[in-house]
PDB file of N, CA and C in Angstrom:
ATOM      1  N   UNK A   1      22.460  14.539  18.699  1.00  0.00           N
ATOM      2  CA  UNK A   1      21.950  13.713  17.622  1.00  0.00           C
ATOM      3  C   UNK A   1      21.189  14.583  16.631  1.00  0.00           C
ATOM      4  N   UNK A   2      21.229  14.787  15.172  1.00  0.00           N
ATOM      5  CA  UNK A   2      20.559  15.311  14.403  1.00  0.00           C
ATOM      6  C   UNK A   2      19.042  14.448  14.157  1.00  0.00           C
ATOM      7  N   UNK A   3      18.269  15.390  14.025  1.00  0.00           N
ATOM      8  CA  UNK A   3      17.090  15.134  13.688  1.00  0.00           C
ATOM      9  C   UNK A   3      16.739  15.135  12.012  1.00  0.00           C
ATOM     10  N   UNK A   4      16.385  13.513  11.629  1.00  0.00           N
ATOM     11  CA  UNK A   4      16.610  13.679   9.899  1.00  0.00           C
ATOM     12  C   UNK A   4      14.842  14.101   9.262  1.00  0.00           C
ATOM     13  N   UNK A   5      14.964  15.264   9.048  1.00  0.00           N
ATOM     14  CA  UNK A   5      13.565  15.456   8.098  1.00  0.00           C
ATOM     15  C   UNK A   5      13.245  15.075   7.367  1.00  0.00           C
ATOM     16  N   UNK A   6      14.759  14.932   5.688  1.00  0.00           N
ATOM     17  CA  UNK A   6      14.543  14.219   5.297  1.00  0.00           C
ATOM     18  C   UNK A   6      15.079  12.518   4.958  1.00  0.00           C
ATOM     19  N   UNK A   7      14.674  11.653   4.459  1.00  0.00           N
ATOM     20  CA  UNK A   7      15.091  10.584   4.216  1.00  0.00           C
ATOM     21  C   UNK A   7      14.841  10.510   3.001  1.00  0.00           C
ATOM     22  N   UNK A   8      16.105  10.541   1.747  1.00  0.00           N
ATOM     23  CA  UNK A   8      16.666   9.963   0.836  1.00  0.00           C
ATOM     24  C   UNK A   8      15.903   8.854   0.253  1.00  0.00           C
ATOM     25  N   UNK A   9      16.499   7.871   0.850  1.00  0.00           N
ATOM     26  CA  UNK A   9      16.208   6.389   0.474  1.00  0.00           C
ATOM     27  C   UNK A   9      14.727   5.935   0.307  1.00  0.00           C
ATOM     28  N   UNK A  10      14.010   6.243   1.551  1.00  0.00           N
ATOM     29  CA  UNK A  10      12.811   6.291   1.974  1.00  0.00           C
ATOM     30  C   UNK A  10      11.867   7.144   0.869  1.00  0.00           C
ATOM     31  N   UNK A  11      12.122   8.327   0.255  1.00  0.00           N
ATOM     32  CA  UNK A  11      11.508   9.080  -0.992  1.00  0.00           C
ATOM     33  C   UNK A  11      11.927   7.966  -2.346  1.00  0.00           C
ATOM     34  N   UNK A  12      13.201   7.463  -2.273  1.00  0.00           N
ATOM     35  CA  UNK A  12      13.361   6.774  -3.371  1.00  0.00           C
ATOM     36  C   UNK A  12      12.085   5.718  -3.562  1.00  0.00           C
ATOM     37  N   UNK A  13      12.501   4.860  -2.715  1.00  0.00           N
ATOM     38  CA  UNK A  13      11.554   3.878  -2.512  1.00  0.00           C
ATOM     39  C   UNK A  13       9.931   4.320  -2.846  1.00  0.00           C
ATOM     40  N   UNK A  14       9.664   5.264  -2.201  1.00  0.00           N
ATOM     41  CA  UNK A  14       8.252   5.695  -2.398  1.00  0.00           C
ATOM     42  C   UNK A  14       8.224   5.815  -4.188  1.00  0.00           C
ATOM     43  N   UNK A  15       9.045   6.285  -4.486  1.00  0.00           N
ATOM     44  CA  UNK A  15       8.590   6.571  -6.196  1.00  0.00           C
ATOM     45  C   UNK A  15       9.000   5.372  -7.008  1.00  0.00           C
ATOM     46  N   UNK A  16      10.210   4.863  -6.598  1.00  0.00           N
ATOM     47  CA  UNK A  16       9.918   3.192  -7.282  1.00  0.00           C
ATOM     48  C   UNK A  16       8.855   2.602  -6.869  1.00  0.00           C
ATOM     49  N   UNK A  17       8.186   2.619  -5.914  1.00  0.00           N
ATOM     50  CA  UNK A  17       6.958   1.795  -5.803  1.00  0.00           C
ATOM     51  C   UNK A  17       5.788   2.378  -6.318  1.00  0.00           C
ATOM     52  N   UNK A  18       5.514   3.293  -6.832  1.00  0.00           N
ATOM     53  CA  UNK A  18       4.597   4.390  -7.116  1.00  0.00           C
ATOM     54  C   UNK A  18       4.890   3.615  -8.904  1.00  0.00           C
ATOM     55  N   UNK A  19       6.252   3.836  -9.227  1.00  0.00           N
ATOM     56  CA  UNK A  19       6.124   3.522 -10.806  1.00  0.00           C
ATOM     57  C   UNK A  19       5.598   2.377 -10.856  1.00  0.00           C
ATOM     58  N   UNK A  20       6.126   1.206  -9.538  1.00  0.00           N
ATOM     59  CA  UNK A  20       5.590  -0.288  -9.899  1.00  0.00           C
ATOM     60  C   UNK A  20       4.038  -0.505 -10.405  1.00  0.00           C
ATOM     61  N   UNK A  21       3.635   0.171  -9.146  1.00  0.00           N
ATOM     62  CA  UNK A  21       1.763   0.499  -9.046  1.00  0.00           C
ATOM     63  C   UNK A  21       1.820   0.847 -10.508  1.00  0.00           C
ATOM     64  N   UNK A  22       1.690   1.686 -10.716  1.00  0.00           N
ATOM     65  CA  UNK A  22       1.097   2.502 -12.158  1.00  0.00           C
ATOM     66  C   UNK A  22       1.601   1.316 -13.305  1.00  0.00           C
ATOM     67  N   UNK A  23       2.493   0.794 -13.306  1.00  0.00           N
ATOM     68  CA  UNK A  23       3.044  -0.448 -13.860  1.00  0.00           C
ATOM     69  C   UNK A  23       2.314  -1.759 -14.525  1.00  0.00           C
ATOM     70  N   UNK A  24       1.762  -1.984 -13.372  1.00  0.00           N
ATOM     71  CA  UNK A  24       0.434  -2.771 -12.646  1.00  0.00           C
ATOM     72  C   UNK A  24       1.444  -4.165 -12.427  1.00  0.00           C
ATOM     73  N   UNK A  25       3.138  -3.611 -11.984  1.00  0.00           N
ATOM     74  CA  UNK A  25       3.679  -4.578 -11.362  1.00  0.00           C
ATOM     75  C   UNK A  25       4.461  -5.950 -12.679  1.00  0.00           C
ATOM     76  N   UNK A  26       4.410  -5.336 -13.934  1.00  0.00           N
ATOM     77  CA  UNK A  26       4.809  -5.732 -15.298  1.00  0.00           C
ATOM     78  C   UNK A  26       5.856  -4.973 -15.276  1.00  0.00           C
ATOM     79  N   UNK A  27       7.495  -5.664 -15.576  1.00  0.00           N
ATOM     80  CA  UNK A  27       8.653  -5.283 -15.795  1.00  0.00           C
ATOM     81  C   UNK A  27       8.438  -4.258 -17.309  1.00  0.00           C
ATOM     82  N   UNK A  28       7.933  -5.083 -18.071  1.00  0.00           N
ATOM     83  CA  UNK A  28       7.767  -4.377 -19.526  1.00  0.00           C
ATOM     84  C   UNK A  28       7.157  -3.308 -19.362  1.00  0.00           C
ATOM     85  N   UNK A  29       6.205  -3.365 -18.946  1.00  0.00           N
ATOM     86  CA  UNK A  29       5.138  -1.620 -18.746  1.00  0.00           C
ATOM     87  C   UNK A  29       6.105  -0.883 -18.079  1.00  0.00           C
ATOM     88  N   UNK A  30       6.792  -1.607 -17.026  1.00  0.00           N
ATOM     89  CA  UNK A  30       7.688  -0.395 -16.106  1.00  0.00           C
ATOM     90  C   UNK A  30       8.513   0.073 -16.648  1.00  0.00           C
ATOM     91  N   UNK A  31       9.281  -0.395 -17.799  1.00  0.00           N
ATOM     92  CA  UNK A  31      10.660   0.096 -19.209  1.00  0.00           C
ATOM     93  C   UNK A  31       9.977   1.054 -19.986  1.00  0.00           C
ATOM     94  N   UNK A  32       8.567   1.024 -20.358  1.00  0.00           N
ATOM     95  CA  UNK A  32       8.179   1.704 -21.078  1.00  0.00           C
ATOM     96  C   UNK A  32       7.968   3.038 -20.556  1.00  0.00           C
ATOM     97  N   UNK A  33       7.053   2.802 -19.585  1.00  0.00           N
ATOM     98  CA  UNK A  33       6.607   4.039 -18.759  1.00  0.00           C
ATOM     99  C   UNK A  33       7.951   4.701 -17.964  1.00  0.00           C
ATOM    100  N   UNK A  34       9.080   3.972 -17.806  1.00  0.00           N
ATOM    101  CA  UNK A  34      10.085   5.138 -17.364  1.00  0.00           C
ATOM    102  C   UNK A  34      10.883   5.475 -18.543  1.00  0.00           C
ATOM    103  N   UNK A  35      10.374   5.105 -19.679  1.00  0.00           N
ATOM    104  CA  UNK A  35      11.251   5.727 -21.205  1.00  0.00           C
ATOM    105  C   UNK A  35      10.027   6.681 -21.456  1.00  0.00           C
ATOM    106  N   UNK A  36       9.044   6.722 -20.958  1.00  0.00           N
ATOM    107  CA  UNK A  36       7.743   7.992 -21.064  1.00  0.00           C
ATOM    108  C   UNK A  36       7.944   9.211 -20.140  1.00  0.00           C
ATOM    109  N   UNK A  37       8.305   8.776 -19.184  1.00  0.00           N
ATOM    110  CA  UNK A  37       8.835   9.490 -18.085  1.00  0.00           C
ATOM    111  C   UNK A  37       9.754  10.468 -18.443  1.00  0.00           C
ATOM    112  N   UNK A  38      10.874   9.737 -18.747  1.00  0.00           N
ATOM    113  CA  UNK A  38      12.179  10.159 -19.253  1.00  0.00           C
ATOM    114  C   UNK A  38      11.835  11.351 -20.555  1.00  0.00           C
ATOM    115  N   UNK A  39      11.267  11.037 -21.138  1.00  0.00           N
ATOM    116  CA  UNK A  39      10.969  12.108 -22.344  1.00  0.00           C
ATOM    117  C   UNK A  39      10.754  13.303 -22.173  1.00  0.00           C
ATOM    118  N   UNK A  40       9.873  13.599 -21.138  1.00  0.00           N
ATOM    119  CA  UNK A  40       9.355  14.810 -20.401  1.00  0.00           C
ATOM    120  C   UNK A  40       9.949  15.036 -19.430  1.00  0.00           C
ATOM    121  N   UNK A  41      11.450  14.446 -18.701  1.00  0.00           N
ATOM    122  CA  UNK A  41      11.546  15.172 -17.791  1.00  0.00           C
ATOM    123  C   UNK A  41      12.522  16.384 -18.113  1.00  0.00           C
ATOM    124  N   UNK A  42      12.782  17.252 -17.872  1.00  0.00           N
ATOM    125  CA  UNK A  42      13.063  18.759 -17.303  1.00  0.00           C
ATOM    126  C   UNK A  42      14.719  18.154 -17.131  1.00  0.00           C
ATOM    127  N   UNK A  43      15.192  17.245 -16.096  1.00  0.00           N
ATOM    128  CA  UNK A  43      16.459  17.321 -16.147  1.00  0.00           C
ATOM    129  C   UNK A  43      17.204  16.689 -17.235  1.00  0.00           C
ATOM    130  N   UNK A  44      16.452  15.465 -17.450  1.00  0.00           N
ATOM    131  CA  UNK A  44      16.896  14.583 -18.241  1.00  0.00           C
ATOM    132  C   UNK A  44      17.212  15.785 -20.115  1.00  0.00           C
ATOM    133  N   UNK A  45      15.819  16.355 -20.301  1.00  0.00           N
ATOM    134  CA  UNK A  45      15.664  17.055 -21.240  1.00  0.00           C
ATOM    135  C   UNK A  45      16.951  18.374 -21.299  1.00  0.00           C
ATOM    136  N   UNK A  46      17.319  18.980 -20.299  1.00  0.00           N
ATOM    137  CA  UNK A  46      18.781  19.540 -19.946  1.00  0.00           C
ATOM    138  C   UNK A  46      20.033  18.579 -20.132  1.00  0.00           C
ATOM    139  N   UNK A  47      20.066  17.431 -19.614  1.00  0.00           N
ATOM    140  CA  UNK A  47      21.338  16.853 -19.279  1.00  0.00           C
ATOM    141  C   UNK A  47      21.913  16.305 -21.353  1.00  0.00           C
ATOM    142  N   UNK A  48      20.810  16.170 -21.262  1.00  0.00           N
ATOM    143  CA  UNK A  48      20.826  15.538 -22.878  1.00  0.00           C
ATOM    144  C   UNK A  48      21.139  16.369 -24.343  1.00  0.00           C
ATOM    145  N   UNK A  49      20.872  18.020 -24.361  1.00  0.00           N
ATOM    146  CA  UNK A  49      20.951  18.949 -24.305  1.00  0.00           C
ATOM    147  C   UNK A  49      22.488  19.638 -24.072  1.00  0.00           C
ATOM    148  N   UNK A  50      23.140  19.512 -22.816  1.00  0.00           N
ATOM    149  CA  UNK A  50      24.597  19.778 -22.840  1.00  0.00           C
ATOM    150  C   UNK A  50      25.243  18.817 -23.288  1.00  0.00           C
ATOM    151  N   UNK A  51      24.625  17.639 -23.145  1.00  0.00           N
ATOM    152  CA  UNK A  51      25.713  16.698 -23.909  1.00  0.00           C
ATOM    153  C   UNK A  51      25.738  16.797 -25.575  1.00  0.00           C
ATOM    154  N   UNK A  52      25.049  17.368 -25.819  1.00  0.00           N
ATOM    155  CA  UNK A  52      24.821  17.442 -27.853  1.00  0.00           C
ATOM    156  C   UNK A  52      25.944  18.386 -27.960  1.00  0.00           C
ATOM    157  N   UNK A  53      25.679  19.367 -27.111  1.00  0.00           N
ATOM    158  CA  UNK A  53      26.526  20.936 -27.075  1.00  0.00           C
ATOM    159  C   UNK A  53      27.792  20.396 -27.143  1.00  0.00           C
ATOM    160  N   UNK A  54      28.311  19.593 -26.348  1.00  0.00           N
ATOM    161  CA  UNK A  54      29.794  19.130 -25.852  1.00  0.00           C
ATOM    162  C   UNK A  54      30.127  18.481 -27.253  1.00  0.00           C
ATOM    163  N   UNK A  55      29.436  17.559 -27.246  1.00  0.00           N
ATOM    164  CA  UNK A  55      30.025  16.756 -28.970  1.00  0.00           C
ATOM    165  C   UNK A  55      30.145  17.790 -30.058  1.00  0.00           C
ATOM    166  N   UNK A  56      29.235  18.511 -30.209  1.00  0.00           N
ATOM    167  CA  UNK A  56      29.394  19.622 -31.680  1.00  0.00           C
ATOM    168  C   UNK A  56      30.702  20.163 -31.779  1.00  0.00           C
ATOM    169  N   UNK A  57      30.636  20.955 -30.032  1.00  0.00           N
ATOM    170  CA  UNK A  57      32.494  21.635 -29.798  1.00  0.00           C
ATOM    171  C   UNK A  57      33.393  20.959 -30.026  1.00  0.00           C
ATOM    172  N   UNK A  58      33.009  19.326 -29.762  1.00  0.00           N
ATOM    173  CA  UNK A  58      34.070  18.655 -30.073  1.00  0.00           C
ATOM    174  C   UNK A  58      34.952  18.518 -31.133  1.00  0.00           C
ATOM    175  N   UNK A  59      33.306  18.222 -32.077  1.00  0.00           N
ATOM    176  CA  UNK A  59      33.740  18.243 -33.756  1.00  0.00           C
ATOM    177  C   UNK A  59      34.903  18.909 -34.272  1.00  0.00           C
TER     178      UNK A  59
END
């Protein structure tokens, strides 16, 4: 039997509930604050980034 260190789902959960909290449990605050989120993140800020690249070549 493997021994699971980590759990996936279980980290998910922890950070959706983490945004809810900070939220204060308001759908609207939670859209906002993960479009705040989103601004600054690192992958998102990459992924968004190759996709500009791809359309220009396209042109």
């Amino acid at each position: 039997m493997i021994d699971k260190k980590f759990d996936c789902v279980e980290f998910q959960r922890k950070i959706r509930d983490k945004f809810v909290e900070e939220a204060n449990s308001n759908l609207k605050e939670l859209i906002l604050l993960l479009e705040k989120k989103k601004q600054i993140s690192e992958i998102y800020l990459r992924l968004k980034e190759r996709k500009e690249r791809q359309l220009k070549a396209s042109e």
